[in-house]
Protein backbone atom coordinates (compact mmCIF):
# COMPACT_ATOMS: atom_id res chain seq x y z
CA UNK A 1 -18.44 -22.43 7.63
CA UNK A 2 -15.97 -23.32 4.93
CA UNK A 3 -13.19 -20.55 3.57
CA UNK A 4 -15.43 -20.67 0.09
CA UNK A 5 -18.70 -20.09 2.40
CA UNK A 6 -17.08 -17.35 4.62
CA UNK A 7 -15.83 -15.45 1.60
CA UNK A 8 -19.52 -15.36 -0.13
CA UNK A 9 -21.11 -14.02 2.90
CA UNK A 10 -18.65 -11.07 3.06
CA UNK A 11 -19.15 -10.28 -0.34
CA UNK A 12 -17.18 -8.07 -2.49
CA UNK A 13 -15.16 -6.97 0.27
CA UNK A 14 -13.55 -10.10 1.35
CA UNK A 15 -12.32 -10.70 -2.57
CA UNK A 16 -10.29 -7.11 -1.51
CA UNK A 17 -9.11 -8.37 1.21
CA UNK A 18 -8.52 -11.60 0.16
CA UNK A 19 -6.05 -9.76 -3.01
CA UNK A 20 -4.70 -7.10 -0.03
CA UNK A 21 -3.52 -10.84 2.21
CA UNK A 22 -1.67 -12.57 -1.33
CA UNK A 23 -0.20 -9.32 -1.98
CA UNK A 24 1.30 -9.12 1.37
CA UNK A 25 2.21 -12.23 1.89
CA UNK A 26 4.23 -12.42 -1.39
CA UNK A 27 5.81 -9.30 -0.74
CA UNK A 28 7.04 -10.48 2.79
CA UNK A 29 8.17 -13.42 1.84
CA UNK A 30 10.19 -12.00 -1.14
CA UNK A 31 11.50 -9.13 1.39
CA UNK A 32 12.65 -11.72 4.13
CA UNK A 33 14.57 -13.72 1.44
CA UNK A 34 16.07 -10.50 0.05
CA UNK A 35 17.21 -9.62 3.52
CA UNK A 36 18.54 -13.02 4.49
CA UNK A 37 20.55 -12.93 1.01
CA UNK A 38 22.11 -10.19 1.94
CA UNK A 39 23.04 -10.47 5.66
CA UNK A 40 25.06 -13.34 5.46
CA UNK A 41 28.33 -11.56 6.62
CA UNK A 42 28.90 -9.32 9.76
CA UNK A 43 29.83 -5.95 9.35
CA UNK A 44 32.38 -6.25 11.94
CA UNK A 45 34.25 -9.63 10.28
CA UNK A 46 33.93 -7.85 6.48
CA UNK A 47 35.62 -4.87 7.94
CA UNK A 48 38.01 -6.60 9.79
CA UNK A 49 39.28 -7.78 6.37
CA UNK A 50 39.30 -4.74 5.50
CA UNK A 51 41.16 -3.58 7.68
CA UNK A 52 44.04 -5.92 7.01
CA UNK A 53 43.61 -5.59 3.39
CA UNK A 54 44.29 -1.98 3.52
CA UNK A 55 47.21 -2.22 5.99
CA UNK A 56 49.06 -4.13 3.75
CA UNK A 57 48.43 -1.32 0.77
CA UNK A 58 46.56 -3.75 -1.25
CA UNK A 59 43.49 -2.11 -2.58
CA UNK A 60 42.50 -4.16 -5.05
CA UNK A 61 42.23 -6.42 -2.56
CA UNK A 62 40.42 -4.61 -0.46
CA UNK A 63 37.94 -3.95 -3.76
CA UNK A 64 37.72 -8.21 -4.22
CA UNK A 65 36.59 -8.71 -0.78
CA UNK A 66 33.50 -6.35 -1.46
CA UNK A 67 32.95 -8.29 -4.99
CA UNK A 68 32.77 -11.27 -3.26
CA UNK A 69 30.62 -9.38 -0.29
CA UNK A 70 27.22 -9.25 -1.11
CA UNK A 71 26.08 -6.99 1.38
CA UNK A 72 24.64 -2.94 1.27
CA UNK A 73 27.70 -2.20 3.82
CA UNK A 74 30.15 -3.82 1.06
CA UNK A 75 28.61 -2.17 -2.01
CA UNK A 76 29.17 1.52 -0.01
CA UNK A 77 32.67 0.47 1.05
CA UNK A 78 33.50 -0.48 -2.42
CA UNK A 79 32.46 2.92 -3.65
CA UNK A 80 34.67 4.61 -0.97
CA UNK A 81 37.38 2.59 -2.01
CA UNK A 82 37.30 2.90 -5.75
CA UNK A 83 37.83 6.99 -5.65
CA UNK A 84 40.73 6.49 -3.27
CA UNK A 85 43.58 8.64 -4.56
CA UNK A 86 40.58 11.68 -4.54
CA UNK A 87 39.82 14.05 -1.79
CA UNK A 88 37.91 13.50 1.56
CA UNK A 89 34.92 15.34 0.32
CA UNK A 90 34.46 13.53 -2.93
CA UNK A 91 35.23 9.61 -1.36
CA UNK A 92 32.54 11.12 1.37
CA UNK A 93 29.97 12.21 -0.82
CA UNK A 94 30.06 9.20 -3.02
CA UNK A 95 29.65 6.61 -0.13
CA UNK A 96 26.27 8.93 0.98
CA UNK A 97 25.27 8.58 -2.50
CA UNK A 98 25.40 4.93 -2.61
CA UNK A 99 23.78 4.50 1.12
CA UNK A 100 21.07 5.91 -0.48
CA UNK A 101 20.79 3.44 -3.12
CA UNK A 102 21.04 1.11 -0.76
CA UNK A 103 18.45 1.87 1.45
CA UNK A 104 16.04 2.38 -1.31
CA UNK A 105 16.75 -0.82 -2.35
CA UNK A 106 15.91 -2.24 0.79
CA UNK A 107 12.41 -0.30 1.20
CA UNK A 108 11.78 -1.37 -1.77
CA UNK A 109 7.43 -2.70 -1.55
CA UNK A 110 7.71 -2.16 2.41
CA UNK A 111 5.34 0.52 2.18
CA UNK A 112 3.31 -1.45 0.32
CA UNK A 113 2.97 -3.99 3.57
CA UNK A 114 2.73 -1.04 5.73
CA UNK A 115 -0.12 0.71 3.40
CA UNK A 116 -2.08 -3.08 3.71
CA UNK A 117 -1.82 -3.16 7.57
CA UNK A 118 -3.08 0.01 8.33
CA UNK A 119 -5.99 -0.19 5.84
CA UNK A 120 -6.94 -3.54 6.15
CA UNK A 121 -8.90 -3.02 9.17
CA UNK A 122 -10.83 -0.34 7.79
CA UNK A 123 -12.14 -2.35 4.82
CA UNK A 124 -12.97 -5.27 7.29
CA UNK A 125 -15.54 -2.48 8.87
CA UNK A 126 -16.40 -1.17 5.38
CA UNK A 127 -17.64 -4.51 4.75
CA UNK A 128 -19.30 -5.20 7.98
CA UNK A 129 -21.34 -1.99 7.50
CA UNK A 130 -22.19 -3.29 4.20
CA UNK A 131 -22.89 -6.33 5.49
CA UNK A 132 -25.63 -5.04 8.44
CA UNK A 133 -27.38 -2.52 5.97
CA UNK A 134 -28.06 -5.00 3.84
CA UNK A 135 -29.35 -7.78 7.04
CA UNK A 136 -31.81 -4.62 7.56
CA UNK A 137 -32.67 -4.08 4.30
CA UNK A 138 -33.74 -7.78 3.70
CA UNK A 139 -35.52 -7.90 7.01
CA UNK A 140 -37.73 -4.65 5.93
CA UNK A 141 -38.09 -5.74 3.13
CA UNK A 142 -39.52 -9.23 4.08
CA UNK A 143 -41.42 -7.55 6.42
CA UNK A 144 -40.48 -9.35 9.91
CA UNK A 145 -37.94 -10.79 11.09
CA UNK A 146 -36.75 -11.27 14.98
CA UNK A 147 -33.94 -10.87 16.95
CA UNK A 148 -32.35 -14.34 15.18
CA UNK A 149 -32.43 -12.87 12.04
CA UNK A 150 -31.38 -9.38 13.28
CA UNK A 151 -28.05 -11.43 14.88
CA UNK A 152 -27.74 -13.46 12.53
CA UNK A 153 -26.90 -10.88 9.69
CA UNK A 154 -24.82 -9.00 11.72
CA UNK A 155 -22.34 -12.00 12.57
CA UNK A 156 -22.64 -12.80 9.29
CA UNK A 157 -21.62 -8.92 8.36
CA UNK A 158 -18.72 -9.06 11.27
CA UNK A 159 -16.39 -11.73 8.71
CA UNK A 160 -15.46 -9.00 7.00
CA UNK A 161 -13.95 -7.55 10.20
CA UNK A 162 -13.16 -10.18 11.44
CA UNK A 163 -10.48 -10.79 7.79
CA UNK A 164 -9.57 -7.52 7.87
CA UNK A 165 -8.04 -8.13 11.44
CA UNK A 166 -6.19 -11.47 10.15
CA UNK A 167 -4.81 -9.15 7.24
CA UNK A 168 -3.88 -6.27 9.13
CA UNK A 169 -2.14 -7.84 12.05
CA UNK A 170 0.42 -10.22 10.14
CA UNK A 171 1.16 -7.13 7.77
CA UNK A 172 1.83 -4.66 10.53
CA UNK A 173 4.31 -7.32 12.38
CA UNK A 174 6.28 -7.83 8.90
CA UNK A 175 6.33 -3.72 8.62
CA UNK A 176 7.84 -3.25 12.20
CA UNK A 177 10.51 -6.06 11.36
CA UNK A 178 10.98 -4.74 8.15
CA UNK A 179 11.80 -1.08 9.20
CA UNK A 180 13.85 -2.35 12.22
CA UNK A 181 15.95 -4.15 9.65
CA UNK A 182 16.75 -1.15 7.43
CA UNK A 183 17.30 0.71 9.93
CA UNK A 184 19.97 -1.83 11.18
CA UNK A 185 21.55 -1.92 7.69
CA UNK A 186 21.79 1.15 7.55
CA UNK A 187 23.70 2.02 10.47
CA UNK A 188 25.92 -0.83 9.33
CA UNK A 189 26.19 1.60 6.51
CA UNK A 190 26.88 4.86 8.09
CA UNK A 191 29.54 2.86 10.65
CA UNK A 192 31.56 1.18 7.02
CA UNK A 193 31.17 4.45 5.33
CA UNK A 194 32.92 6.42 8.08
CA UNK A 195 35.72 3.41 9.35
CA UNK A 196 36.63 3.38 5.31
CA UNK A 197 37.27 7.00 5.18
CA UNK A 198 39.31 7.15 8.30
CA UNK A 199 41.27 4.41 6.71
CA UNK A 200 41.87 5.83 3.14
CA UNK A 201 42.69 9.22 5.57
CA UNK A 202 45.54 6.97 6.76
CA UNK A 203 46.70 5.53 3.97
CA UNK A 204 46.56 8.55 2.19
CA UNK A 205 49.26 9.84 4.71
């Protein structure tokens, strides 16, 4: 059968899941870019400038690099770095603050993916069940009907599960990569936020 064809048969439940698949799909595509934007330095080369930036006294140096830095690690480091000249507690507190926004910003619609994957399934057998009660309604109705047209409602009715399985399975992948990646970034986050405040700590002295 054709997509058209398969998507009649299932009925109202494969338009779902055929909204629930676009929906994903944009979102992980839109995610992936976001992430690849945003990764293009390594933590350990941006704070290696740094580093050298901060030896030499130059902060508003230091502040350029993470302008020209567009990374969550640089975005915390330059809010470390703007307050230097203020306590420990205060730099501290405002780098927590911002890996906050951060990682906000980077879960942003991941739930969304993760939400679609671990439903998806379910309305695949929502719409099978749908599917077989109404093979055995038409067949009582008609009053016969053998084992052909027994089997061949239900693999008509087992589409839907069979969709919900290619929509749950792609969307459950991107989730897993998804959280691994935040979680990445924000370590990346944690590691900049504390190196910059041992650094200011030094300077400072």
């Amino acid at each position: 059968m054709s997509l058209w064809q398969l998507i009649r048969v299932g009925g109202f439940t494969m338009y779902v899941l055929l909204s629930c698949s676009v929906l994903s799909l944009a979102i992980i595509i839109e995610r992936c870019m976001y992430y690849r934007r945003r990764s293009k330095f390594k933590r350990t080369d941006f704070m290696a400038l740094i580093r050298g930036a901060l030896k030499k006294g130059n902060i508003k140096e230091a502040l350029e690099i993470c302008n020209n830095t567009d990374t969550p690690f640089s975005s915390v480091v330059f809010a470390g770095l703007n307050l230097h000249g203020h306590s420990e507690v205060v730099i501290s507190n405002t780098m927590e603050r911002e890996v906050t926004i951060e990682t906000t910003k980077l879960e942003r619609f991941t739930s969304v993916v993760g939400t679609i994957g671990s439903t998806a399934v379910y309305i695949g057998l929502f719409g099978t069940v749908l599917g077989i009660i109404r093979a055995f309604r038409d067949i009582s109705m008609a009053g016969s009907g053998g084992i052909s047209v027994v089997i061949n409602g239900i693999s008509e009715a087992l589409v839907c599960t069979a969709a919900g399985l290619c929509v749950a399975v792609p969307a459950v992948i991107a989730y897993n990569y998804f959280v691994k990646r935040v979680d990445g970034c924000i370590t990346d986050m944690e590691l900049c936020a504390s190196e910059t405040l041992d650094l200011l700590n030094v300077k400072l002295r």
